[in-house]
PDB file of N, CA and C in Angstrom:
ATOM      1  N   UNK A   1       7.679  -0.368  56.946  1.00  0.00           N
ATOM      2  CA  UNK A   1       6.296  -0.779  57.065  1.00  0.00           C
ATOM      3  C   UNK A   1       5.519  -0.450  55.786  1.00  0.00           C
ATOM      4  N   UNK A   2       5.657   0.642  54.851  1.00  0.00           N
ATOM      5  CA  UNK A   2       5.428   1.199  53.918  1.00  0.00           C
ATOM      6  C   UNK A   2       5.366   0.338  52.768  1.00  0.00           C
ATOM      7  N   UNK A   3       6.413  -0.080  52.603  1.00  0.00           N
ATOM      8  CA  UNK A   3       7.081  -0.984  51.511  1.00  0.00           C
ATOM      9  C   UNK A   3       6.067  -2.451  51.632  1.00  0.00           C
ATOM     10  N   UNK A   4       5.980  -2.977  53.137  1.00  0.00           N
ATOM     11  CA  UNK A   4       5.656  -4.171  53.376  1.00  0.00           C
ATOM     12  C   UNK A   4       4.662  -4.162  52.637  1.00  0.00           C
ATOM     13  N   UNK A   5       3.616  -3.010  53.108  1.00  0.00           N
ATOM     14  CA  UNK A   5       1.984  -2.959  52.806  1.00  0.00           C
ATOM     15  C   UNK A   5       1.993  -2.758  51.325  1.00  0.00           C
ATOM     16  N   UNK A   6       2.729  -2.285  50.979  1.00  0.00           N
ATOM     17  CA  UNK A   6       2.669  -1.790  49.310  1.00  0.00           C
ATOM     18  C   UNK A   6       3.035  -3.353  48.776  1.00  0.00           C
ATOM     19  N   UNK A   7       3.665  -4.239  49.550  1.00  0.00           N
ATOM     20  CA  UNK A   7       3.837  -5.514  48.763  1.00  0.00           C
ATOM     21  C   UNK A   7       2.921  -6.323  48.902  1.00  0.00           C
ATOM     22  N   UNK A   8       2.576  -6.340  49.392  1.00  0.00           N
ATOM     23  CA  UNK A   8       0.928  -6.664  50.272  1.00  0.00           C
ATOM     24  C   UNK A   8      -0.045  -6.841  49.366  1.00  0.00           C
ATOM     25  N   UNK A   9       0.008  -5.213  48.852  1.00  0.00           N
ATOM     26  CA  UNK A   9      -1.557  -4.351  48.240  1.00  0.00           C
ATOM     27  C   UNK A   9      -0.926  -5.116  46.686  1.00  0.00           C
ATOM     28  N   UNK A  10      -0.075  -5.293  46.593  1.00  0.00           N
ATOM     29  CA  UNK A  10       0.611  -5.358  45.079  1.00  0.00           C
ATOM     30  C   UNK A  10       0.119  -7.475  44.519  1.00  0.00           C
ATOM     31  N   UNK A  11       0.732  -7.811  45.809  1.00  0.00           N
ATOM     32  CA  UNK A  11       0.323  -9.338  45.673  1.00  0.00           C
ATOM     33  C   UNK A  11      -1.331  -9.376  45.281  1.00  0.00           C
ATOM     34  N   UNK A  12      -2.283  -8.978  46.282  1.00  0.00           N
ATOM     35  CA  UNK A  12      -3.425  -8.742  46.779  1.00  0.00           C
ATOM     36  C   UNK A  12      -3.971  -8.737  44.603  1.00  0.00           C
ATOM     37  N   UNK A  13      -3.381  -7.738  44.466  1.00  0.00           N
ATOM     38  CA  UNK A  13      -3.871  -7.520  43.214  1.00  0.00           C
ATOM     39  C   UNK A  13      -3.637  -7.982  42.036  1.00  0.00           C
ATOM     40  N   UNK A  14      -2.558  -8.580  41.932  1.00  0.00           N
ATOM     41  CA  UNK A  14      -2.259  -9.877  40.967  1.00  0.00           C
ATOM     42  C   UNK A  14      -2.561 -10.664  41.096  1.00  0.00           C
ATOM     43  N   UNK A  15      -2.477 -11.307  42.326  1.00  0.00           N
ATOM     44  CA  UNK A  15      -3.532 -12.717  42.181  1.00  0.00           C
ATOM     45  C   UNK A  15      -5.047 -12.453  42.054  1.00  0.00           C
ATOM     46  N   UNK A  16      -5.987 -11.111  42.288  1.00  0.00           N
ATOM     47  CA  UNK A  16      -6.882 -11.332  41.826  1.00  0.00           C
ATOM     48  C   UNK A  16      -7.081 -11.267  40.359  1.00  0.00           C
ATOM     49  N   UNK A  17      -6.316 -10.324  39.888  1.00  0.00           N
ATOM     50  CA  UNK A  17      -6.595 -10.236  38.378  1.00  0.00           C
ATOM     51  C   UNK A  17      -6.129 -11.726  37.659  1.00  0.00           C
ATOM     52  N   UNK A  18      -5.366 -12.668  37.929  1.00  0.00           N
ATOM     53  CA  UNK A  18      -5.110 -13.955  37.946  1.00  0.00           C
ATOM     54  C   UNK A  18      -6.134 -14.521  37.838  1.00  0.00           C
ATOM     55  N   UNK A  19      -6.421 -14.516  39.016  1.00  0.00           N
ATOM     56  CA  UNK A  19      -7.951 -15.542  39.204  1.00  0.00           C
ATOM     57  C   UNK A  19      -9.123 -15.257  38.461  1.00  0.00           C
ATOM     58  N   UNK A  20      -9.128 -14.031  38.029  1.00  0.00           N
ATOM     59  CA  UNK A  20     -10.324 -13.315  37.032  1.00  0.00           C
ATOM     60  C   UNK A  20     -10.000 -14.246  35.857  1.00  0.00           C
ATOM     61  N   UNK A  21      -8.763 -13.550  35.243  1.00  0.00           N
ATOM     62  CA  UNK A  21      -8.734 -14.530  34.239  1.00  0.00           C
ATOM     63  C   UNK A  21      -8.863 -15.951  33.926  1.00  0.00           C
ATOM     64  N   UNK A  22      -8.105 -16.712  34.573  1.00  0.00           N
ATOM     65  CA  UNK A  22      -8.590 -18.098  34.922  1.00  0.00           C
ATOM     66  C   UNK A  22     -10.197 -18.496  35.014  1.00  0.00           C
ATOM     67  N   UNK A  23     -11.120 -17.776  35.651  1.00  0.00           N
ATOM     68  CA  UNK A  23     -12.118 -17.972  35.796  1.00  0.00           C
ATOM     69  C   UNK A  23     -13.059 -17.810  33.824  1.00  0.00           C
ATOM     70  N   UNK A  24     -12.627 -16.462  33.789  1.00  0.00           N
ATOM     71  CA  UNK A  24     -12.663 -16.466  31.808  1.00  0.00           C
ATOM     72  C   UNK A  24     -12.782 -17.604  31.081  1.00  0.00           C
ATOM     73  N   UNK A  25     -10.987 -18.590  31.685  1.00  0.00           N
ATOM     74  CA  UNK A  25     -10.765 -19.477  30.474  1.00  0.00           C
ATOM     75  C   UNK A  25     -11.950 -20.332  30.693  1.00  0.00           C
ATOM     76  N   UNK A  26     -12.751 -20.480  31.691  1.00  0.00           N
ATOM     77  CA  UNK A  26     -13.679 -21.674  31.843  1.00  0.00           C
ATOM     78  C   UNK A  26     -14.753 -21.446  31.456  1.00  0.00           C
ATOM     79  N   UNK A  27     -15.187 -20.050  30.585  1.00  0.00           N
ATOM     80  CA  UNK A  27     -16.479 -19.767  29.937  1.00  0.00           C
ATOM     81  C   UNK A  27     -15.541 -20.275  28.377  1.00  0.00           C
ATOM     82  N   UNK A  28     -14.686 -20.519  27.733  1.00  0.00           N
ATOM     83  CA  UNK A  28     -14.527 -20.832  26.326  1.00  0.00           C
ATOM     84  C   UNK A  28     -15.469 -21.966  26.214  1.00  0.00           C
ATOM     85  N   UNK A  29     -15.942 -22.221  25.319  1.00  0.00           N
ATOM     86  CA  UNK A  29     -16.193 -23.186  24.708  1.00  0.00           C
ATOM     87  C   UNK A  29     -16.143 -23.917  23.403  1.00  0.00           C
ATOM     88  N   UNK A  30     -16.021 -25.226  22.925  1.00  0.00           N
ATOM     89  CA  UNK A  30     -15.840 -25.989  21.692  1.00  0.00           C
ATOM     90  C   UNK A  30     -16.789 -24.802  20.576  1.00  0.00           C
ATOM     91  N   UNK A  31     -16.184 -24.530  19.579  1.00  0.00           N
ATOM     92  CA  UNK A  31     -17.191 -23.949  18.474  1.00  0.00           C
ATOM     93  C   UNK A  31     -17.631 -22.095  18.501  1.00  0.00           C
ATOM     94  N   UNK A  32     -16.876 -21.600  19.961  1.00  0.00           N
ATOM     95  CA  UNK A  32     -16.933 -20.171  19.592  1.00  0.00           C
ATOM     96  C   UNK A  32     -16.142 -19.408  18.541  1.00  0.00           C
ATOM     97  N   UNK A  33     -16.483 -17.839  18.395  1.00  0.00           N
ATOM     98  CA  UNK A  33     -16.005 -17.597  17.263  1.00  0.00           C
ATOM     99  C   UNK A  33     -14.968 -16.746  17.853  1.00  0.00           C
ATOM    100  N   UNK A  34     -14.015 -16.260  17.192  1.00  0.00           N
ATOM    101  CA  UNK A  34     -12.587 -15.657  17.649  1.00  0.00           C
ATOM    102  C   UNK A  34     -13.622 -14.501  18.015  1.00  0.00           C
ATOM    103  N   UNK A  35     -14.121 -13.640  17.314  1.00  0.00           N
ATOM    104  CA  UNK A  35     -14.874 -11.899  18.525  1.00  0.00           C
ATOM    105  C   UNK A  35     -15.548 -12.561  19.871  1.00  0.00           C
ATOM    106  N   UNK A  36     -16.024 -13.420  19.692  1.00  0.00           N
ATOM    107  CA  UNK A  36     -16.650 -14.198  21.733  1.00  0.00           C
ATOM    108  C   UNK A  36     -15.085 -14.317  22.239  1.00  0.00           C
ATOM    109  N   UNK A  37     -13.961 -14.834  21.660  1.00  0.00           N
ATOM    110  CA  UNK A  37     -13.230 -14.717  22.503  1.00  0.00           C
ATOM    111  C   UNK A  37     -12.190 -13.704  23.095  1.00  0.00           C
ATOM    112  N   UNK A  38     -11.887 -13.098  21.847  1.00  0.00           N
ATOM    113  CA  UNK A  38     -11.691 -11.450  22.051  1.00  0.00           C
ATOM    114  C   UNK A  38     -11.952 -10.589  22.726  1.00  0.00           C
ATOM    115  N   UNK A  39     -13.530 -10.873  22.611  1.00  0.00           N
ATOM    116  CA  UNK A  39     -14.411  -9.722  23.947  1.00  0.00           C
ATOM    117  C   UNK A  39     -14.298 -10.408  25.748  1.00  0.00           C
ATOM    118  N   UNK A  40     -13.725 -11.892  25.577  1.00  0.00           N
ATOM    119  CA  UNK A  40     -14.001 -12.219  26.889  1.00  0.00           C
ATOM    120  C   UNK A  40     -12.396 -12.349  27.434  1.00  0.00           C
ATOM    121  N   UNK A  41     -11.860 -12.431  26.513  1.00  0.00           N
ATOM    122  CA  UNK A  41      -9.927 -12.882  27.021  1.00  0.00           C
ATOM    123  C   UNK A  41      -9.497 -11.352  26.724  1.00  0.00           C
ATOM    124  N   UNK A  42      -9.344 -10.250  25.425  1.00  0.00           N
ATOM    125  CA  UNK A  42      -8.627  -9.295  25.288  1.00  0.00           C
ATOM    126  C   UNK A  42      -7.814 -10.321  24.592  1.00  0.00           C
ATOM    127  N   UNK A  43      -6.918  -8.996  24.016  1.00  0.00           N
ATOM    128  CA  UNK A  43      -6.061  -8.808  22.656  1.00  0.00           C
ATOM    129  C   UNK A  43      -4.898 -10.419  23.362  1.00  0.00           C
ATOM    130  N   UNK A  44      -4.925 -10.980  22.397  1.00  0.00           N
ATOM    131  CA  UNK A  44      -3.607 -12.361  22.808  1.00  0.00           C
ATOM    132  C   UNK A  44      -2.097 -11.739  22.690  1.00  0.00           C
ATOM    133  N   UNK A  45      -1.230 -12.088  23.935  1.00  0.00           N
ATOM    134  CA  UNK A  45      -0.137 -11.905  23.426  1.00  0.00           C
ATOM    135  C   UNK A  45       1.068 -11.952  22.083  1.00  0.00           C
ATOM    136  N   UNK A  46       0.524 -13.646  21.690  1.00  0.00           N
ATOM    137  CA  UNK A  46       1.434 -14.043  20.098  1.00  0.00           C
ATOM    138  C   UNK A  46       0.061 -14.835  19.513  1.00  0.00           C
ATOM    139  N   UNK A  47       0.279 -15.221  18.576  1.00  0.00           N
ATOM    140  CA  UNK A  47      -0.225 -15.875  18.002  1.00  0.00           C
ATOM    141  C   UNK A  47       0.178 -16.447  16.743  1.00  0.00           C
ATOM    142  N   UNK A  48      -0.038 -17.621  16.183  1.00  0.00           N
ATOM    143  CA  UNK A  48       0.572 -18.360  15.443  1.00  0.00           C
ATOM    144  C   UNK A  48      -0.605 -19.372  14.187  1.00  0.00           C
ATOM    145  N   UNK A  49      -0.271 -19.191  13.501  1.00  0.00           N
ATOM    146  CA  UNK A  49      -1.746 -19.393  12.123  1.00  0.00           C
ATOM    147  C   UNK A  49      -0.988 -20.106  10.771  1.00  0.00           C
ATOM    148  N   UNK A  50      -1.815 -20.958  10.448  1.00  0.00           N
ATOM    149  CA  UNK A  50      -1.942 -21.860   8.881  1.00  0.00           C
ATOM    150  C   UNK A  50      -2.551 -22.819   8.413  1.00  0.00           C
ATOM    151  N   UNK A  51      -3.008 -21.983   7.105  1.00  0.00           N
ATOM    152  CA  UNK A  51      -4.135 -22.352   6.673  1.00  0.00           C
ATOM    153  C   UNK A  51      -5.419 -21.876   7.217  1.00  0.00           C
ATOM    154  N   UNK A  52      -6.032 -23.166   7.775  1.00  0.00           N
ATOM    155  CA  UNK A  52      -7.537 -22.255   8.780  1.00  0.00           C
ATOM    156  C   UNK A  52      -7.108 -23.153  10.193  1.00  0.00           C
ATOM    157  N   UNK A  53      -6.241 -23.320  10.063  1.00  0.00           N
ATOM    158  CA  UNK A  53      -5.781 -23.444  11.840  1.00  0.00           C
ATOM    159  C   UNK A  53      -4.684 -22.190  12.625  1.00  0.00           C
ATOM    160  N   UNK A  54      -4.959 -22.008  13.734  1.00  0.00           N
ATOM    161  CA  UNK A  54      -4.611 -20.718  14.233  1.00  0.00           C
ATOM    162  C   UNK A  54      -4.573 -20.930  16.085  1.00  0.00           C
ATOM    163  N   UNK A  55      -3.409 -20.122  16.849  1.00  0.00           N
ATOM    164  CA  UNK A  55      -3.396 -20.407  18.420  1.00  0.00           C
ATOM    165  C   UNK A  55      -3.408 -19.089  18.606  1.00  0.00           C
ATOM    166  N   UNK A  56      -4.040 -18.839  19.875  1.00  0.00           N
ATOM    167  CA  UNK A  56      -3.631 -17.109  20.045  1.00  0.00           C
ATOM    168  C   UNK A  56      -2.975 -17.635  21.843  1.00  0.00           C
ATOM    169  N   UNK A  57      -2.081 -17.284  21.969  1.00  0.00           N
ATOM    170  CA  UNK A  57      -1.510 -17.008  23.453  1.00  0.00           C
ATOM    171  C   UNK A  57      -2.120 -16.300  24.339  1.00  0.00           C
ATOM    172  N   UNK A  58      -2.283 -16.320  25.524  1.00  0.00           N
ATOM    173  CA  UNK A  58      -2.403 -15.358  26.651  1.00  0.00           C
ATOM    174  C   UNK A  58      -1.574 -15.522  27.925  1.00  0.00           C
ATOM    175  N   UNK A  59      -0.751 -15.224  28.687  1.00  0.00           N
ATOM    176  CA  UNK A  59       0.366 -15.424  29.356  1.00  0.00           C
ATOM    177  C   UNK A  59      -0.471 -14.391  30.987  1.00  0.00           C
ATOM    178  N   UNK A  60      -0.562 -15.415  32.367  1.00  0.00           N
ATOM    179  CA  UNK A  60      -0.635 -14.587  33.193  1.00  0.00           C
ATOM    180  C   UNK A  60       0.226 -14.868  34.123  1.00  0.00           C
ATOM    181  N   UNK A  61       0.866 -13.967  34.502  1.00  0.00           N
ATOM    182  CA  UNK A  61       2.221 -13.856  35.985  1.00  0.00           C
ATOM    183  C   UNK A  61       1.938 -13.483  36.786  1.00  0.00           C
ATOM    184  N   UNK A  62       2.500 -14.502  38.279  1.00  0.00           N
ATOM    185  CA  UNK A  62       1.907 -14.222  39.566  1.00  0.00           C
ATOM    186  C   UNK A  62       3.152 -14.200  39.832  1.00  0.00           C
ATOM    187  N   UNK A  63       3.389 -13.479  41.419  1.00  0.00           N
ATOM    188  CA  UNK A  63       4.844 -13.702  41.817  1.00  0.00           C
ATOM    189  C   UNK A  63       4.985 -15.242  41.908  1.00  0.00           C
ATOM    190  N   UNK A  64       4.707 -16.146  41.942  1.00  0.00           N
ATOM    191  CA  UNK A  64       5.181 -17.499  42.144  1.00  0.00           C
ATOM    192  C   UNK A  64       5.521 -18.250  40.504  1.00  0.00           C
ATOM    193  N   UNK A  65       5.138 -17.600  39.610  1.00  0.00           N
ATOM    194  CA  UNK A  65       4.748 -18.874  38.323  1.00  0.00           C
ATOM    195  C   UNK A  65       4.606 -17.921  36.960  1.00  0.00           C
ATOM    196  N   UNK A  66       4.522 -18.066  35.631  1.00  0.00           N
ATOM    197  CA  UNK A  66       3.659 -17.868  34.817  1.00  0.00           C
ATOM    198  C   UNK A  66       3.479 -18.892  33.907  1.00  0.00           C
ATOM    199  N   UNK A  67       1.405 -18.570  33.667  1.00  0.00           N
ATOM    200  CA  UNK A  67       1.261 -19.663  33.270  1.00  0.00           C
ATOM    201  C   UNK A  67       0.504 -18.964  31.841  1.00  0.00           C
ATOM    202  N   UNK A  68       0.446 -19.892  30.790  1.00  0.00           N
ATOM    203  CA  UNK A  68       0.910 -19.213  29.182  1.00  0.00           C
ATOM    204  C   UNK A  68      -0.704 -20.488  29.007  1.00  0.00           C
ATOM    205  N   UNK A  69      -1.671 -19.581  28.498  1.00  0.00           N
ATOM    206  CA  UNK A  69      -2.847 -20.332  28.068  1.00  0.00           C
ATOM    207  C   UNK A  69      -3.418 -20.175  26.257  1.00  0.00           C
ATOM    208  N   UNK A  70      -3.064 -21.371  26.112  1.00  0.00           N
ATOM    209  CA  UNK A  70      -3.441 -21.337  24.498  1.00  0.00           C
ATOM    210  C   UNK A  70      -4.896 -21.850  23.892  1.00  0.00           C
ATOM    211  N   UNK A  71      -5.475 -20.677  23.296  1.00  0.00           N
ATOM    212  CA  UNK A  71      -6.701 -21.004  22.324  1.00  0.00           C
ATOM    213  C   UNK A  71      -6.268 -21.603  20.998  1.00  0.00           C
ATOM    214  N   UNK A  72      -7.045 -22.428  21.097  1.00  0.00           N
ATOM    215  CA  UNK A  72      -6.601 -22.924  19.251  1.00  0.00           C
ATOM    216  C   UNK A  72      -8.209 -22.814  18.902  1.00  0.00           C
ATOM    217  N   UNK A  73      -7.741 -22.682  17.382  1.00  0.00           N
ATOM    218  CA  UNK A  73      -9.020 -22.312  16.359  1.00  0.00           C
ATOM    219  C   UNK A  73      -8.645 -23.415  15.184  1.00  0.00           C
ATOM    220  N   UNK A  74      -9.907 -23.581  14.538  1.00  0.00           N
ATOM    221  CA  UNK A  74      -9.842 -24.442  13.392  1.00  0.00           C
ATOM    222  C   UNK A  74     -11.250 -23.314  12.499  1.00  0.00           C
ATOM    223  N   UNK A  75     -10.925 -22.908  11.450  1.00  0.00           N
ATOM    224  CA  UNK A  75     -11.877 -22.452  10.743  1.00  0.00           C
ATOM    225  C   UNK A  75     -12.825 -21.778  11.388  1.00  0.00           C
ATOM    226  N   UNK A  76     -11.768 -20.430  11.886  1.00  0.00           N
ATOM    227  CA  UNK A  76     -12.192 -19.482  12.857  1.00  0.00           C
ATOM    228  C   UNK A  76     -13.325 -20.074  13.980  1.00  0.00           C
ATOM    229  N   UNK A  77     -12.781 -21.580  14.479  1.00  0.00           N
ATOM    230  CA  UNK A  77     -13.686 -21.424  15.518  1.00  0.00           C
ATOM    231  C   UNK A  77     -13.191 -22.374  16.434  1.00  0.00           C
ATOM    232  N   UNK A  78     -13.250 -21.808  17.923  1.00  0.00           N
ATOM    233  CA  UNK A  78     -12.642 -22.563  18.749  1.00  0.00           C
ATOM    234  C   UNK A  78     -12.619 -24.243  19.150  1.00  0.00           C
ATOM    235  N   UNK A  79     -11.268 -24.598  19.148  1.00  0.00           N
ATOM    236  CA  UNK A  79     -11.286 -26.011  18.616  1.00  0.00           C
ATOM    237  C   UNK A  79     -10.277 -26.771  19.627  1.00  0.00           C
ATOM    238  N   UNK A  80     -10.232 -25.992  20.582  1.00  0.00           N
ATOM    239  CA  UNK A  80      -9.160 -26.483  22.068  1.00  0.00           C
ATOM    240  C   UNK A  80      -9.111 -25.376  22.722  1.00  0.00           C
ATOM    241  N   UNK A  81      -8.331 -26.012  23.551  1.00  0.00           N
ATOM    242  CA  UNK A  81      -7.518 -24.823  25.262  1.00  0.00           C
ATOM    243  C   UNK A  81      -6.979 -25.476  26.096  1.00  0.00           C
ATOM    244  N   UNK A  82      -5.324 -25.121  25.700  1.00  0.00           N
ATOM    245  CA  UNK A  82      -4.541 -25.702  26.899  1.00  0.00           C
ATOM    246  C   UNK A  82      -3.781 -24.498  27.271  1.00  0.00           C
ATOM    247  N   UNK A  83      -2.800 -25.396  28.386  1.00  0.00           N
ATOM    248  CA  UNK A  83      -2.150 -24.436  29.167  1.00  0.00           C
ATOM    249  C   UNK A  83      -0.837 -24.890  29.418  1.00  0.00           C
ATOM    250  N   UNK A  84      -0.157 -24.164  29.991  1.00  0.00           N
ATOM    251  CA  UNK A  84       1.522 -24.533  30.316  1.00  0.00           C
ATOM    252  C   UNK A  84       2.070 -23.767  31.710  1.00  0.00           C
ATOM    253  N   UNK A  85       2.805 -24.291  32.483  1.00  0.00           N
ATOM    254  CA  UNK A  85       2.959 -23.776  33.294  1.00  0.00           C
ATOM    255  C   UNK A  85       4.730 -23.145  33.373  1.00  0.00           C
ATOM    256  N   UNK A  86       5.138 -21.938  33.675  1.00  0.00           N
ATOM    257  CA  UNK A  86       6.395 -21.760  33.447  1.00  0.00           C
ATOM    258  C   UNK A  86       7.574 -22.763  34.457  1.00  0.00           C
ATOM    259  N   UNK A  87       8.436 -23.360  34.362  1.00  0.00           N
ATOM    260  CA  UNK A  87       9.054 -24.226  35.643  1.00  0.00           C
ATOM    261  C   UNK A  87       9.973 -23.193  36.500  1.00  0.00           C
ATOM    262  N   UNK A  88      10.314 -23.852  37.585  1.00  0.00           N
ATOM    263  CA  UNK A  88      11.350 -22.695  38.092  1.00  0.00           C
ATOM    264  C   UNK A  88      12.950 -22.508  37.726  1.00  0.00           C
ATOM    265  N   UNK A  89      13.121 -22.835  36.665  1.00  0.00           N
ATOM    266  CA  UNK A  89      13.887 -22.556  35.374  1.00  0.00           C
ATOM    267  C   UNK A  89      13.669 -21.941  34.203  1.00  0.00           C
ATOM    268  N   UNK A  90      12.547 -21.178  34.519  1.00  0.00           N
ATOM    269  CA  UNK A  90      11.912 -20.309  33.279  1.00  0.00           C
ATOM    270  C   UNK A  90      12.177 -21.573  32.131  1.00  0.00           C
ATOM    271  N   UNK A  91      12.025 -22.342  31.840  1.00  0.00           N
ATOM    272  CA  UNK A  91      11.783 -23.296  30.876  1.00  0.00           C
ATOM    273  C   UNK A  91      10.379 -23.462  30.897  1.00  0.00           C
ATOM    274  N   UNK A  92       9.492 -23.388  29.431  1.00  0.00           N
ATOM    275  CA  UNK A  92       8.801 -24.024  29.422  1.00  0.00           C
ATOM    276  C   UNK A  92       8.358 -24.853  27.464  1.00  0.00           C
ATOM    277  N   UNK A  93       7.237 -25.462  27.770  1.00  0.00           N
ATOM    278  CA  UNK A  93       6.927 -25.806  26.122  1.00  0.00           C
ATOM    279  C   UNK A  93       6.090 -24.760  25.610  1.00  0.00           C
ATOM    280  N   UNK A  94       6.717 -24.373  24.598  1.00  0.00           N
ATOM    281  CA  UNK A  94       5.406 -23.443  23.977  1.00  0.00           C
ATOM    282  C   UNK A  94       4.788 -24.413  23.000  1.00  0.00           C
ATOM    283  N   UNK A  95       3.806 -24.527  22.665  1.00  0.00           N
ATOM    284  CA  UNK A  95       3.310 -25.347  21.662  1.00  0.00           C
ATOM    285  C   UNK A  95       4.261 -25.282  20.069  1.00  0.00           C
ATOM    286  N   UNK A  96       4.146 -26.484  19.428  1.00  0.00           N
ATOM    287  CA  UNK A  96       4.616 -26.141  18.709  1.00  0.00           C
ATOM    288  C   UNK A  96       3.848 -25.682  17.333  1.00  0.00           C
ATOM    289  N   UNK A  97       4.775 -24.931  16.440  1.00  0.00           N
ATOM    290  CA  UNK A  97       3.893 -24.407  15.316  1.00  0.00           C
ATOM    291  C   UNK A  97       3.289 -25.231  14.708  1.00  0.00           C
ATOM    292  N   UNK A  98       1.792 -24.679  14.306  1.00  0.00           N
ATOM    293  CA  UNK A  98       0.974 -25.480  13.481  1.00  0.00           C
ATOM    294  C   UNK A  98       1.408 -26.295  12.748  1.00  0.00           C
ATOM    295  N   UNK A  99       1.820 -26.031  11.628  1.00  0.00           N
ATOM    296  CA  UNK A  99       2.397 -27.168  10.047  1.00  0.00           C
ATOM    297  C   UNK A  99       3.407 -27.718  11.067  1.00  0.00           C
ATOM    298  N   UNK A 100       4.014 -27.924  11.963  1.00  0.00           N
ATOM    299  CA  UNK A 100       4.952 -29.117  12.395  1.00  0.00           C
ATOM    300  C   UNK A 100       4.197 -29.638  13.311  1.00  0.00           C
ATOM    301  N   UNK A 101       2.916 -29.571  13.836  1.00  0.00           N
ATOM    302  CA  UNK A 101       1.985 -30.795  14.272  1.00  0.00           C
ATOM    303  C   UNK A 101       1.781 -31.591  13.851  1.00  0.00           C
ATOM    304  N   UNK A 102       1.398 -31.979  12.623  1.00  0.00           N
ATOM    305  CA  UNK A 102       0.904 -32.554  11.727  1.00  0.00           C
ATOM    306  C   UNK A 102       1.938 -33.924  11.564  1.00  0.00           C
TER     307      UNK A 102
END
């Protein structure tokens, strides 16, 4: 019974901190500066930069999924936001690096 509730209390709390974040990505907006997003997302997992274009990662895991949300910047200032969802093959796309967009 112990265990159950502890899985319980454990779900309970990842999906809210989930949903916190998610709720975050929907204050970005076109033209902020990387410290607005810093102070509202926290430190990015990877990030990837050239020239004055730049992505910072943020990756959140629920027991069902993880889903990997990318800021892009253009001349330190926010210039997109997408997302990716992990499949149930742990396959997913990471974006690809800047200079091979182009």
């Amino acid at each position: 019974m112990k265990k159950l509730l502890l899985l319980l209390f454990t779900t309970l709390l990842v999906s809210c901190g989930s949903s916190q974040f998610i709720r975050k990505t929907m204050l970005i907006e076109n033209g902020m500066s990387k410290s607005a997003v810093l102070n509202l997302l926290g430190t990015p997992k990877d990030r990837q930069f050239h020239t004055t274009e730049e992505i910072w990662e943020y990756e959140v895991t629920t027991l069902t999924e993880t889903k990997y949300y990318f800021v892009w910047f253009k001349n330190d200032k926010v210039s997109g936001l997408t997302s990716e969802t992990e499949d149930v093959n742990k396959n997913y796309n990471r974006p690809m690096p800047i200079e091979r967009r182009r």
